[in-house]
PDB file of N, CA and C in Angstrom:
ATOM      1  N   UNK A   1      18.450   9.639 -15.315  1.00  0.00           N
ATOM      2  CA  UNK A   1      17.699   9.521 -14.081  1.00  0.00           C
ATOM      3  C   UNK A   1      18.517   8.743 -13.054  1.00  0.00           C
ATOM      4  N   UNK A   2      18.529   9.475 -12.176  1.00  0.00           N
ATOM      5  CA  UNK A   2      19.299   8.846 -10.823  1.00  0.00           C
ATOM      6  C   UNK A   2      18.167   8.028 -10.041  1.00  0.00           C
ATOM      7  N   UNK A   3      18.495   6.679  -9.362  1.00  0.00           N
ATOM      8  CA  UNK A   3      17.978   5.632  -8.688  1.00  0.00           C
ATOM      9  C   UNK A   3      18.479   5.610  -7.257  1.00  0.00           C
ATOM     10  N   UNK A   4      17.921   6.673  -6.772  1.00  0.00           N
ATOM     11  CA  UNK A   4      18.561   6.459  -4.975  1.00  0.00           C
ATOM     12  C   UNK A   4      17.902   5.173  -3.789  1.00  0.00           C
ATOM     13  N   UNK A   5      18.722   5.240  -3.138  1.00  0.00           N
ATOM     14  CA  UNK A   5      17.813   4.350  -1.856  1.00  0.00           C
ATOM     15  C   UNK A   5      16.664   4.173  -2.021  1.00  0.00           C
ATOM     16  N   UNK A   6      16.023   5.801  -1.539  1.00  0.00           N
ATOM     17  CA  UNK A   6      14.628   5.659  -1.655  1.00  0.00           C
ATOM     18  C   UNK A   6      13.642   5.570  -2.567  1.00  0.00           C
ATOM     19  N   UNK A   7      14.624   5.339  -3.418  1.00  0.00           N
ATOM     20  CA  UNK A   7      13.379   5.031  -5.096  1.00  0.00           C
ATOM     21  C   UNK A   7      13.394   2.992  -4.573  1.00  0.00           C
ATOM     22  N   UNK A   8      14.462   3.007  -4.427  1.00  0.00           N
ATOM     23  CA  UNK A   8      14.091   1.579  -4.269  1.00  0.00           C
ATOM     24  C   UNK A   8      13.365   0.972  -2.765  1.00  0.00           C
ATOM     25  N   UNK A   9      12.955   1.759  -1.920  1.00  0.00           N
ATOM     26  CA  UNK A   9      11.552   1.702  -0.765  1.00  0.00           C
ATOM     27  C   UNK A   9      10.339   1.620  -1.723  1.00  0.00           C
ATOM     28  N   UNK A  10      10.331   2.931  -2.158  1.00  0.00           N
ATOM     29  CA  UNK A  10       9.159   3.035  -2.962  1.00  0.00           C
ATOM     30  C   UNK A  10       9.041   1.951  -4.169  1.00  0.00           C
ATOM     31  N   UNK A  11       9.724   1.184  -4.451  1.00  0.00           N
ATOM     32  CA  UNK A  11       9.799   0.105  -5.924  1.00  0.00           C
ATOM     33  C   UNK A  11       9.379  -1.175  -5.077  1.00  0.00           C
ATOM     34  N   UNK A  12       9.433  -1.062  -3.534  1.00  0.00           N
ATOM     35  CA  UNK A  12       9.271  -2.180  -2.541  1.00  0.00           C
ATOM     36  C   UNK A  12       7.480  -2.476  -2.699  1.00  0.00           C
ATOM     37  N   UNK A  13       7.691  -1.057  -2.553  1.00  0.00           N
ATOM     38  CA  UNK A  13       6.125  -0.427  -2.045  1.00  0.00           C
ATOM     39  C   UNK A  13       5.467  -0.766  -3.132  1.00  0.00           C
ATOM     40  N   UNK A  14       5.676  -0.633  -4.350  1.00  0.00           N
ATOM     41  CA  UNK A  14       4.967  -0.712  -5.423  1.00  0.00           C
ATOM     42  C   UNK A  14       4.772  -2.558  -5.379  1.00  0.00           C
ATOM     43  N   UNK A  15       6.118  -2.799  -5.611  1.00  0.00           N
ATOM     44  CA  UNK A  15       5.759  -4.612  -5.715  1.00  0.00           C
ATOM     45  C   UNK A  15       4.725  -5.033  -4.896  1.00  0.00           C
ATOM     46  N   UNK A  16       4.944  -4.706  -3.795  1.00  0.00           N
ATOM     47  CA  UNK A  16       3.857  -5.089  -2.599  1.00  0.00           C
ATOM     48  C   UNK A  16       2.134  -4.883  -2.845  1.00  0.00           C
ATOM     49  N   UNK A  17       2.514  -3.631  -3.577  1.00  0.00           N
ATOM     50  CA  UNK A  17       0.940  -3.440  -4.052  1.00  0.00           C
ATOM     51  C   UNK A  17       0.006  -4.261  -5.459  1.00  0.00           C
ATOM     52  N   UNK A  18       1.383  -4.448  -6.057  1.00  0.00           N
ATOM     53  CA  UNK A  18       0.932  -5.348  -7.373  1.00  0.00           C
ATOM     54  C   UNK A  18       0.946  -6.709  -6.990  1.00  0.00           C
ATOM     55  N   UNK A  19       1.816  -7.116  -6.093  1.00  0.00           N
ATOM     56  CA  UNK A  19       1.687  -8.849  -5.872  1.00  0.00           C
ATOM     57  C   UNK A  19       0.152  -9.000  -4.618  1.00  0.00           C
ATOM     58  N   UNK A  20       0.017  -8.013  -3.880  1.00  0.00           N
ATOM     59  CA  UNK A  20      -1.414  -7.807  -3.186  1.00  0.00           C
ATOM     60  C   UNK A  20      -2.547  -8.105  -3.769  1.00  0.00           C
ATOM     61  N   UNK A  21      -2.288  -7.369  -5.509  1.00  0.00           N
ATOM     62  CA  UNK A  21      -3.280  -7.553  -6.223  1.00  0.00           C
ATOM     63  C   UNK A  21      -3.725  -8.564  -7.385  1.00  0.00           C
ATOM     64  N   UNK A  22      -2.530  -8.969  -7.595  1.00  0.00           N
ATOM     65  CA  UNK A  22      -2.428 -10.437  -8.184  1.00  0.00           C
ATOM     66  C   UNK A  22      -2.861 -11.719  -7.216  1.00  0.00           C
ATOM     67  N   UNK A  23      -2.330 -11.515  -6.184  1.00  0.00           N
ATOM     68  CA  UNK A  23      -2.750 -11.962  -4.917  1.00  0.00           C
ATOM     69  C   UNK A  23      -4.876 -12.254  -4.698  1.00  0.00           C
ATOM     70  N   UNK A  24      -5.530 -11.165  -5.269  1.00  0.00           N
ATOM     71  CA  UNK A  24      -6.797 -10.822  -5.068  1.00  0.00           C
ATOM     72  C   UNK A  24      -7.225 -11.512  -6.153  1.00  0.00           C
ATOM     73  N   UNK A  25      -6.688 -10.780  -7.721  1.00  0.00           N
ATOM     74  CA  UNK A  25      -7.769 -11.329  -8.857  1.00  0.00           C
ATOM     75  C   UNK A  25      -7.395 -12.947  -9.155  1.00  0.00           C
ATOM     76  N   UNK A  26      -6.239 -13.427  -8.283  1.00  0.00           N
ATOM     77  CA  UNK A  26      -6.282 -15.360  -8.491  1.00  0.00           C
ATOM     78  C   UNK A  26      -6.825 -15.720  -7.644  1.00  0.00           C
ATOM     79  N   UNK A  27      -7.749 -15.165  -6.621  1.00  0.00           N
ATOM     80  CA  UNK A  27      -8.669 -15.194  -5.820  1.00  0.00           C
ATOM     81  C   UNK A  27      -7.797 -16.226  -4.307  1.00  0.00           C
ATOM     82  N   UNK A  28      -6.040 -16.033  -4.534  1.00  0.00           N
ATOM     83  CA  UNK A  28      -5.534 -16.263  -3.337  1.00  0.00           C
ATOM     84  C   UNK A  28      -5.415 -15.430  -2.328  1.00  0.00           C
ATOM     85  N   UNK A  29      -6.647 -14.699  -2.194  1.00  0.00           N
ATOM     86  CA  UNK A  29      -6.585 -13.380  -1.131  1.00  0.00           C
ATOM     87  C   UNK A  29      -7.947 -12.850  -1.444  1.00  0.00           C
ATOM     88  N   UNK A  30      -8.832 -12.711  -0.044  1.00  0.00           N
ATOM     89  CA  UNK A  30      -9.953 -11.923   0.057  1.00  0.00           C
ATOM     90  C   UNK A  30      -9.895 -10.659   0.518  1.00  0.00           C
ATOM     91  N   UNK A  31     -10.288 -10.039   0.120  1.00  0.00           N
ATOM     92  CA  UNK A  31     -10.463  -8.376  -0.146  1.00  0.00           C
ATOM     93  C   UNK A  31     -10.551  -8.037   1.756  1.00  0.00           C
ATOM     94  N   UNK A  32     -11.446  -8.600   2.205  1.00  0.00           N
ATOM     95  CA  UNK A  32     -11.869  -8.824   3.639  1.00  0.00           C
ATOM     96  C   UNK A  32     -11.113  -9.014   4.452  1.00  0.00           C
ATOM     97  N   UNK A  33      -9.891  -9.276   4.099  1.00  0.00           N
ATOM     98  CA  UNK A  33      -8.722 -10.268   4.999  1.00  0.00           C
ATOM     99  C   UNK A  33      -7.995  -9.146   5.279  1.00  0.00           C
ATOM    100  N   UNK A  34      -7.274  -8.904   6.991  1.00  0.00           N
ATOM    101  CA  UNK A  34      -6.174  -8.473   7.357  1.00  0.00           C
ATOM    102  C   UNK A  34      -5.126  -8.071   6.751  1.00  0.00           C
ATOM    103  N   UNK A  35      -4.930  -9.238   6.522  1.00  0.00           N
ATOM    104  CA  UNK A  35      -3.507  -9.427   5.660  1.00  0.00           C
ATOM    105  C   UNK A  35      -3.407  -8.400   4.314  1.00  0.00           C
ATOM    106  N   UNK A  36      -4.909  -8.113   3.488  1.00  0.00           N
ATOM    107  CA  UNK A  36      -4.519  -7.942   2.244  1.00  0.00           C
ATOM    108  C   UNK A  36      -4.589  -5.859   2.499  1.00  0.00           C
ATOM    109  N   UNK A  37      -5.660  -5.795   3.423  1.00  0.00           N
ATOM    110  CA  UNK A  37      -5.364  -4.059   3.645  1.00  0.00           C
ATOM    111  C   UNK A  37      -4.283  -3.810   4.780  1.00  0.00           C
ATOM    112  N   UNK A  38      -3.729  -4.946   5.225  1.00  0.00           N
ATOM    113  CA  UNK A  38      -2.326  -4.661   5.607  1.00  0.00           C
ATOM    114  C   UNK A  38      -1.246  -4.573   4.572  1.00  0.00           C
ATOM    115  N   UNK A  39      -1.390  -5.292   4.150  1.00  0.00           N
ATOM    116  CA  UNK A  39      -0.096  -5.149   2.423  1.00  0.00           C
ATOM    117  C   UNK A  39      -0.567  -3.834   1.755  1.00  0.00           C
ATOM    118  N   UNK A  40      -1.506  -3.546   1.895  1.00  0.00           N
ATOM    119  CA  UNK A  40      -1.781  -2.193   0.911  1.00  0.00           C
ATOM    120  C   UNK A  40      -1.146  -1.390   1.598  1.00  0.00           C
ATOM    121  N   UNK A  41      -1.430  -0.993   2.887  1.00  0.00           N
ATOM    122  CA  UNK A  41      -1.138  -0.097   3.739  1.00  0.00           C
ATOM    123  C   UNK A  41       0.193  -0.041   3.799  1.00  0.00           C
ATOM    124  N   UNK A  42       0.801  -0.932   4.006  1.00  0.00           N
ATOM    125  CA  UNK A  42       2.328  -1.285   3.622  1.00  0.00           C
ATOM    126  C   UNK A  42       2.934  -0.168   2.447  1.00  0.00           C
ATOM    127  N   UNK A  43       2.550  -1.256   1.817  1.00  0.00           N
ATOM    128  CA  UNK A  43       3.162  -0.864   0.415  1.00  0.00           C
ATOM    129  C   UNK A  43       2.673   0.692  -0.173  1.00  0.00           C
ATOM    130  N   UNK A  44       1.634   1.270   0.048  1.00  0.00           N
ATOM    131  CA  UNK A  44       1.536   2.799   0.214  1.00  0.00           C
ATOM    132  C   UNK A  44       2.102   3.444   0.895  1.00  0.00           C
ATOM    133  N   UNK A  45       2.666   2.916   2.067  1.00  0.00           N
ATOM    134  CA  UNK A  45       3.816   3.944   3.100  1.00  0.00           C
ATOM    135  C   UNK A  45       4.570   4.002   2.459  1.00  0.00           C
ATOM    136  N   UNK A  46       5.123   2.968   1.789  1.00  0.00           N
ATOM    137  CA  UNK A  46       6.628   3.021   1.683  1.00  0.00           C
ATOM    138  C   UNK A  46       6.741   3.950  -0.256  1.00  0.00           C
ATOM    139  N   UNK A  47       5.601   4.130  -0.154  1.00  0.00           N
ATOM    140  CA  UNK A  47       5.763   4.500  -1.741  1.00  0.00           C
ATOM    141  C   UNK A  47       5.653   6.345  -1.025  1.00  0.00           C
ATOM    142  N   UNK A  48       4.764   6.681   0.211  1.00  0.00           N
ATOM    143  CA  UNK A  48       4.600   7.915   0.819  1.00  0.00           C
ATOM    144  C   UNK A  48       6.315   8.578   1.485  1.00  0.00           C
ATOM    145  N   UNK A  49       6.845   6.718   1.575  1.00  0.00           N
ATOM    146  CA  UNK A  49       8.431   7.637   2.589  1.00  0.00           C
ATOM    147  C   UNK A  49       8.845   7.978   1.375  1.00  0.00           C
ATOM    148  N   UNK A  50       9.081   7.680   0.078  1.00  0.00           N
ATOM    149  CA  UNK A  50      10.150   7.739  -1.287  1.00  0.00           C
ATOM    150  C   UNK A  50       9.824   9.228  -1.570  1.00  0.00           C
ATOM    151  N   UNK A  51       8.106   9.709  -1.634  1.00  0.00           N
ATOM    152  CA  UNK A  51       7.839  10.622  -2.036  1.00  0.00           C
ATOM    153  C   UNK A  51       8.453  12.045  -1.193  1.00  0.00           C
ATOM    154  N   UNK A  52       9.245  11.319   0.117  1.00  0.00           N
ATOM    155  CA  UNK A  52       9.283  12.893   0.938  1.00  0.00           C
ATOM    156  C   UNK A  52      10.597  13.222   0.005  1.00  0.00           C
ATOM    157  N   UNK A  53      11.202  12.310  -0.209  1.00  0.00           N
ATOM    158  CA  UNK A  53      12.918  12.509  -1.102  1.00  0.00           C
ATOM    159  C   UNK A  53      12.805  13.436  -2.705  1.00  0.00           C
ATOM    160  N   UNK A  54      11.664  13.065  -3.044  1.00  0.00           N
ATOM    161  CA  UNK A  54      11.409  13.394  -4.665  1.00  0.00           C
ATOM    162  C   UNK A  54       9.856  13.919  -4.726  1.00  0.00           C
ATOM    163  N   UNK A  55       9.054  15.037  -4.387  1.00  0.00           N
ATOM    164  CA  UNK A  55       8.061  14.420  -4.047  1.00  0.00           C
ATOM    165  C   UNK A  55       7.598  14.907  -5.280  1.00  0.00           C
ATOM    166  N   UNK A  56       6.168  14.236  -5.502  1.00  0.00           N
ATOM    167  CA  UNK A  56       4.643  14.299  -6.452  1.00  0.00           C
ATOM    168  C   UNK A  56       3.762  14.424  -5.706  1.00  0.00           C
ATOM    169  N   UNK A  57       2.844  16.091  -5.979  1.00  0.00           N
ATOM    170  CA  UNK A  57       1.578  15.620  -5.120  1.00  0.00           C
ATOM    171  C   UNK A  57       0.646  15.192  -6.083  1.00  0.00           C
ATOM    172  N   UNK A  58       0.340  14.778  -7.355  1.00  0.00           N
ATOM    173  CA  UNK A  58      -0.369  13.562  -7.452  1.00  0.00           C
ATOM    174  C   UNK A  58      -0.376  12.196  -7.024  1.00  0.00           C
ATOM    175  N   UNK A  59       0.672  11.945  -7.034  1.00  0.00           N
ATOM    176  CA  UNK A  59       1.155  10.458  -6.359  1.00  0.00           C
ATOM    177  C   UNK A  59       0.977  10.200  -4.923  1.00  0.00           C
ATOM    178  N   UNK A  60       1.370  11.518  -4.015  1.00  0.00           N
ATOM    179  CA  UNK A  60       1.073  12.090  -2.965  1.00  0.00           C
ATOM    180  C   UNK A  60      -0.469  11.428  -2.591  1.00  0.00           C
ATOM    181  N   UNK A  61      -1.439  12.289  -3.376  1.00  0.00           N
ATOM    182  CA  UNK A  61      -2.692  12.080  -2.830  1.00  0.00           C
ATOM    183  C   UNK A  61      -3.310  11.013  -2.814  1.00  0.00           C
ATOM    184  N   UNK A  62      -2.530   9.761  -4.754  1.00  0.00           N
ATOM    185  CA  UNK A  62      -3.524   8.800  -4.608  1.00  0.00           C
ATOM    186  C   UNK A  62      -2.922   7.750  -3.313  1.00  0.00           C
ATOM    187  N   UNK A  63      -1.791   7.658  -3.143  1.00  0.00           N
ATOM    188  CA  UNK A  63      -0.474   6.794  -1.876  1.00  0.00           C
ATOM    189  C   UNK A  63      -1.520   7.391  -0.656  1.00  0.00           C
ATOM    190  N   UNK A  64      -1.406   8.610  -0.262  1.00  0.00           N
ATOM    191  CA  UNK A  64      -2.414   9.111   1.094  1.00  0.00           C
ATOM    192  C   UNK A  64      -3.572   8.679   1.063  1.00  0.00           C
ATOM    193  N   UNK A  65      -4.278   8.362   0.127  1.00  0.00           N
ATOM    194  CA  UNK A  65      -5.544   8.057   0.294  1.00  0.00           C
ATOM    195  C   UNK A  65      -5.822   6.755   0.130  1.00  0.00           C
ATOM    196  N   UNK A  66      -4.926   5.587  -0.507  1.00  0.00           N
ATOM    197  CA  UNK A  66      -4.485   4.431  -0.274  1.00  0.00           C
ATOM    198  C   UNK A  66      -4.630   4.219   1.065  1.00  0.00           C
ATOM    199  N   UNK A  67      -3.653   4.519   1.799  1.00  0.00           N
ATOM    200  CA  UNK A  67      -3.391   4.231   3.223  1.00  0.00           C
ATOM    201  C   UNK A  67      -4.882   4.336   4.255  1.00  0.00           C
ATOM    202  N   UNK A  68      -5.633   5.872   3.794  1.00  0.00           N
ATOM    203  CA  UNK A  68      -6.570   5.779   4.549  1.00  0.00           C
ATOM    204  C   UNK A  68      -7.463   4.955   4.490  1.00  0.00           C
ATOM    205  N   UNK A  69      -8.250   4.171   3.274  1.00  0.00           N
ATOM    206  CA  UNK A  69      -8.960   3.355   2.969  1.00  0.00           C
ATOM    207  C   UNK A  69      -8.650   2.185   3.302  1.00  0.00           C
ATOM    208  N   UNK A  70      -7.286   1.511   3.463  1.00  0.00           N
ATOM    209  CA  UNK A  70      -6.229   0.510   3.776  1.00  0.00           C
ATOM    210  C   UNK A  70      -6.692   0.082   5.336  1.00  0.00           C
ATOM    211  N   UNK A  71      -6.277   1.432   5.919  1.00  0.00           N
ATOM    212  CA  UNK A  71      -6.526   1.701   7.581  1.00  0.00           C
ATOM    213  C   UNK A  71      -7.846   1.294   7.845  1.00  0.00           C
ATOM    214  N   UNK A  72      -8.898   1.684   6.801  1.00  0.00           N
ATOM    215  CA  UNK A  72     -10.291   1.655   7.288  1.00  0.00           C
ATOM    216  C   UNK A  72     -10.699   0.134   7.211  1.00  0.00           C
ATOM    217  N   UNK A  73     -10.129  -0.550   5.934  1.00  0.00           N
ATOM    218  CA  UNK A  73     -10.621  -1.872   6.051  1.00  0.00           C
ATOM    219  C   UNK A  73      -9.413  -2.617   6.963  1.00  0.00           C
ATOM    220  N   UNK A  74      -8.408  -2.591   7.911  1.00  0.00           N
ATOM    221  CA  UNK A  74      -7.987  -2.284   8.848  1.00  0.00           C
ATOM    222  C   UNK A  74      -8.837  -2.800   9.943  1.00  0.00           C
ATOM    223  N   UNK A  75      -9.331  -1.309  10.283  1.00  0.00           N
ATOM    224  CA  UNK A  75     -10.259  -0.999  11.386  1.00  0.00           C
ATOM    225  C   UNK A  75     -11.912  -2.357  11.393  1.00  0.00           C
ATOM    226  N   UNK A  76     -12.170  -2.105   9.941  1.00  0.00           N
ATOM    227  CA  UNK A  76     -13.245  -2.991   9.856  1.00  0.00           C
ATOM    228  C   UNK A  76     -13.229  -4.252   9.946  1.00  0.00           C
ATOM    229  N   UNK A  77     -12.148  -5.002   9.897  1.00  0.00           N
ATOM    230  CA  UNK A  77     -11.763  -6.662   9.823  1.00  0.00           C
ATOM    231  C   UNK A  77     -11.369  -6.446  11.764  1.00  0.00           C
ATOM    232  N   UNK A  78     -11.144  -5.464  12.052  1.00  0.00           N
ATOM    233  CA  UNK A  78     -11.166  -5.907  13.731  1.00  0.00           C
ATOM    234  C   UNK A  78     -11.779  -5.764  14.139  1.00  0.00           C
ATOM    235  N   UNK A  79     -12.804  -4.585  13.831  1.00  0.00           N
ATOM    236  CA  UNK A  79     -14.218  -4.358  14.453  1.00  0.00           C
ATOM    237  C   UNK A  79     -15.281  -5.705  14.457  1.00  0.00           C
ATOM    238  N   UNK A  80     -15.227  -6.565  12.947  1.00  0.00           N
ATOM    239  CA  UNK A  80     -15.809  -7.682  13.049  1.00  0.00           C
ATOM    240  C   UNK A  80     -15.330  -8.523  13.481  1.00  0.00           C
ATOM    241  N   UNK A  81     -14.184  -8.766  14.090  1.00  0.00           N
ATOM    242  CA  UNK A  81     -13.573 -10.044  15.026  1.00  0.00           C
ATOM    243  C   UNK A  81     -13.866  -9.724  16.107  1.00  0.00           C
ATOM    244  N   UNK A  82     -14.136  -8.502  17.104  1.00  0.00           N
ATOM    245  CA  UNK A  82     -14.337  -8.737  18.233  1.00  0.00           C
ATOM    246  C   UNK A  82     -15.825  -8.542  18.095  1.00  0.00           C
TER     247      UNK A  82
END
């Protein structure tokens, strides 16, 4: 198995999503917070750019649908600040 560039975006992407979530269950991060469906959102892009190089559409759909849910609590942590 070859390890290109973009496997290592996507290995970014992944860390980002596991330290997000380690991040959550030591309860140093609320689910509610900016920050933490910004790191998701993050770290699902970058697992979505790896996939254009090699792609999976299983991986595909659950990374796409990451992002949208990501976006939504996103949208919802600004909707309740203003």
């Amino acid at each position: 198995m070859q390890y290109a560039w973009y496997d290592f975006i996507g290995s970014v992407g992944v860390g980002i999503i596991i330290f997000t979530y380690i991040l959550l269950q030591t309860e140093r991060l609320k689910s509610e917070t900016l920050i933490y469906s910004t790191l998701n959102a993050i770290g699902a892009s970058l697992i979505v750019f790896s996939l254009f190089f090699n792609f999976n559409f299983s991986a595909f759909i659950v990374e796409f649908f990451w992002i949208l849910i990501s976006l939504y609590g996103v949208a919802k942590y600004l909707r309740k600040r203003n």
